[in-house]
C-alpha atoms as a PDB file:
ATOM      1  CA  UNK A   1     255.706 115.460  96.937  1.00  0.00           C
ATOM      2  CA  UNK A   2     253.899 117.705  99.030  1.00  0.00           C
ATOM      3  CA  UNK A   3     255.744 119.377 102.295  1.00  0.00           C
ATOM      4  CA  UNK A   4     254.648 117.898 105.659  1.00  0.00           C
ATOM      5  CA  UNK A   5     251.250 120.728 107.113  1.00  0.00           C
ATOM      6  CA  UNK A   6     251.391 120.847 111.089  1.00  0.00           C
ATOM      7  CA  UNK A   7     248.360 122.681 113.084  1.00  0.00           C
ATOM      8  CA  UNK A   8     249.038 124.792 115.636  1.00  0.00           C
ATOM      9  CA  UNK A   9     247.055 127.678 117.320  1.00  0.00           C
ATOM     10  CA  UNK A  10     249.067 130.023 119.145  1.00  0.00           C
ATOM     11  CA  UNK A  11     246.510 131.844 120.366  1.00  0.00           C
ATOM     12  CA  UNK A  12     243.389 129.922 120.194  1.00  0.00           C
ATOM     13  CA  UNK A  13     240.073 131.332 121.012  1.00  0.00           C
ATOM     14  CA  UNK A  14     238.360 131.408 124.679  1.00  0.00           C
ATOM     15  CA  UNK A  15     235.073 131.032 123.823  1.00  0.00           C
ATOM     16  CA  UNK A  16     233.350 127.918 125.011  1.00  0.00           C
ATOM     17  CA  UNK A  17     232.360 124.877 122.576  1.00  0.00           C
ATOM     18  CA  UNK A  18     228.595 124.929 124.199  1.00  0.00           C
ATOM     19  CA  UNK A  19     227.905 128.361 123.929  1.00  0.00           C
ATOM     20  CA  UNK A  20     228.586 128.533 120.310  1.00  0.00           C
ATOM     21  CA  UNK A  21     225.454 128.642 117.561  1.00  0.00           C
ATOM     22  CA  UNK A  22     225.154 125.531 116.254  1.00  0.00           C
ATOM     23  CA  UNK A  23     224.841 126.228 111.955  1.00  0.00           C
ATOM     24  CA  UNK A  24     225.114 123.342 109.179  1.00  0.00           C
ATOM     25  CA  UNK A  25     229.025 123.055 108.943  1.00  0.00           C
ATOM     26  CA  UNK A  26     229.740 124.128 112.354  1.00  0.00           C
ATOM     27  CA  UNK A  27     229.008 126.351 115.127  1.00  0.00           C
ATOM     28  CA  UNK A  28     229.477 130.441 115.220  1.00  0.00           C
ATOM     29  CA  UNK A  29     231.439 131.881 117.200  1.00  0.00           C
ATOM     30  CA  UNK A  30     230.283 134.689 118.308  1.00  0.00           C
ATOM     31  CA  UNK A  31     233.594 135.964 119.401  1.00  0.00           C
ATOM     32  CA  UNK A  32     235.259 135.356 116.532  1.00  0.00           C
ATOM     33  CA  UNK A  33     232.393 136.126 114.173  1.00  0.00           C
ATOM     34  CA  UNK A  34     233.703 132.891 111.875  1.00  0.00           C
ATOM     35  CA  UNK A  35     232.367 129.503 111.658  1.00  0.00           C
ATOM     36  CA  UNK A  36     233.843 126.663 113.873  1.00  0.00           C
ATOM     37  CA  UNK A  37     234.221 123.537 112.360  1.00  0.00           C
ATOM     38  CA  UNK A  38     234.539 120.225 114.377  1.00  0.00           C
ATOM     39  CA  UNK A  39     237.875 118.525 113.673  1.00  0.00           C
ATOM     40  CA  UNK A  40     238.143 116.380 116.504  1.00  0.00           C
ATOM     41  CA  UNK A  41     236.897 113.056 115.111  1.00  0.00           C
ATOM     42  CA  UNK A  42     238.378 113.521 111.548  1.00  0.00           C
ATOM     43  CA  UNK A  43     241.517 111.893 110.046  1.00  0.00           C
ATOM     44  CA  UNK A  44     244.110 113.544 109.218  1.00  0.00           C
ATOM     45  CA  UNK A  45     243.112 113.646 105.332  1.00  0.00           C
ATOM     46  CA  UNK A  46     240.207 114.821 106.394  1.00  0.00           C
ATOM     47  CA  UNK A  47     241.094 117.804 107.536  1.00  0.00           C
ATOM     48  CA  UNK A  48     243.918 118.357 104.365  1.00  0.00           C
ATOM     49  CA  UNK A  49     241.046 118.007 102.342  1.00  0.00           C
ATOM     50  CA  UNK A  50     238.904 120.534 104.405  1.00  0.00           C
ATOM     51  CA  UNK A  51     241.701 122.868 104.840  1.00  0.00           C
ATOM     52  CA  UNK A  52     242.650 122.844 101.058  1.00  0.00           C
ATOM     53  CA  UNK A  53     239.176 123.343 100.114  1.00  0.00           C
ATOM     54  CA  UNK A  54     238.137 126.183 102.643  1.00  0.00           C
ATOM     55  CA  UNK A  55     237.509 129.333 100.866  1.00  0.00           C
ATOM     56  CA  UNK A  56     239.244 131.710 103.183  1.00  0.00           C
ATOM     57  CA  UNK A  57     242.702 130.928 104.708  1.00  0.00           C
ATOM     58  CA  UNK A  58     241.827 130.267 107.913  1.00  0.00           C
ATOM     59  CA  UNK A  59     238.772 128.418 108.724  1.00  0.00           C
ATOM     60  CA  UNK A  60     238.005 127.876 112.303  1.00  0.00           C
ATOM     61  CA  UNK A  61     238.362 124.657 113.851  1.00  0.00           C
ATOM     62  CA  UNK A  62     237.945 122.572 117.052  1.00  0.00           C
ATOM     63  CA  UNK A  63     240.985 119.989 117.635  1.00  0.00           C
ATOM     64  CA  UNK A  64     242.277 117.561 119.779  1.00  0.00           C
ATOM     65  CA  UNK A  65     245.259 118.113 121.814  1.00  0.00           C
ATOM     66  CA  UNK A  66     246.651 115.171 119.558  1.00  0.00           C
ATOM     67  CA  UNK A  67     245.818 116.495 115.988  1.00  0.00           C
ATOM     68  CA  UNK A  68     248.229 119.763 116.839  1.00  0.00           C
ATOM     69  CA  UNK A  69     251.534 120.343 116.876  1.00  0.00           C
ATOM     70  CA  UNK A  70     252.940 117.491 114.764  1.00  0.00           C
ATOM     71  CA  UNK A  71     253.070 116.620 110.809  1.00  0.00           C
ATOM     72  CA  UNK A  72     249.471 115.330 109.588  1.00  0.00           C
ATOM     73  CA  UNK A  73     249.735 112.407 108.095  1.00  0.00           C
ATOM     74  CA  UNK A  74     248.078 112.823 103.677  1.00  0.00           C
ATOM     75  CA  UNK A  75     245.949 109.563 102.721  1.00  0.00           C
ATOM     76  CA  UNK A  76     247.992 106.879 101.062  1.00  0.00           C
ATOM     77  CA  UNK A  77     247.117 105.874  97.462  1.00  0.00           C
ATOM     78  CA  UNK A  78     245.052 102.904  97.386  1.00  0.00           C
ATOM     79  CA  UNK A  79     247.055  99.925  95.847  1.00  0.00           C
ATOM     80  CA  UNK A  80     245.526  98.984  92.834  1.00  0.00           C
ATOM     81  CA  UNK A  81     242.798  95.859  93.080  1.00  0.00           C
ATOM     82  CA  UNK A  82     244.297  92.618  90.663  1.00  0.00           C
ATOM     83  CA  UNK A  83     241.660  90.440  90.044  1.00  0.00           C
ATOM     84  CA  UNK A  84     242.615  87.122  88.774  1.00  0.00           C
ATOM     85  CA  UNK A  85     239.719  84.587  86.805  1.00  0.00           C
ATOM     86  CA  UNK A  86     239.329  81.328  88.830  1.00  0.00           C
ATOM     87  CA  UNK A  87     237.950  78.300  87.045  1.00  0.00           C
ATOM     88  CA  UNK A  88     234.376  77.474  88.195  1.00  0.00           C
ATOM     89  CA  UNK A  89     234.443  73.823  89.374  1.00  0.00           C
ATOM     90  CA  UNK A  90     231.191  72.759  91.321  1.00  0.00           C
ATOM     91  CA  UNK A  91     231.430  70.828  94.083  1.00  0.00           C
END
């Protein structure tokens, strides 16, 4: 079982959403110098699978007050499909 992952940013960055580059993944921040990435309308295995993907440790990331601070939440398995053969009777 994996252990529970909980955002936080202690110290997040000022720099303004609109003022940032927009790039292909993201925006730069020029403060920073690191792309942003926009988290706000992912799931929360979304942004596991970002996160354990990201090839440096800490990617940048725009959040919702609601995504922080509390245990994300990992996709649950899909249950597996059981398809049963019907007769075919025509009506």
């Amino acid at each position: 079982m994996h252990p529970a992952v909980t955002l936080s940013i202690p110290q997040p960055c000022h720099q303004s959403w609109a003022v940032m580059t927009p790039t292909a993944s993201g925006r730069h921040c020029a403060a920073c110098q690191k792309i942003v990435v926009d988290f706000t309308l992912k799931t929360d295995a979304e942004i596991l699978a970002y996160l354990a993907g990201a090839a440096n440790g800490r990617p940048g990331g725009r959040f919702a007050a609601g995504q922080l601070e509390r245990p994300l939440q990992r996709a649950a398995p899909a249950a597996p499909t059981r398809w049963r053969a019907m007769p075919f009777r025509p009506s």
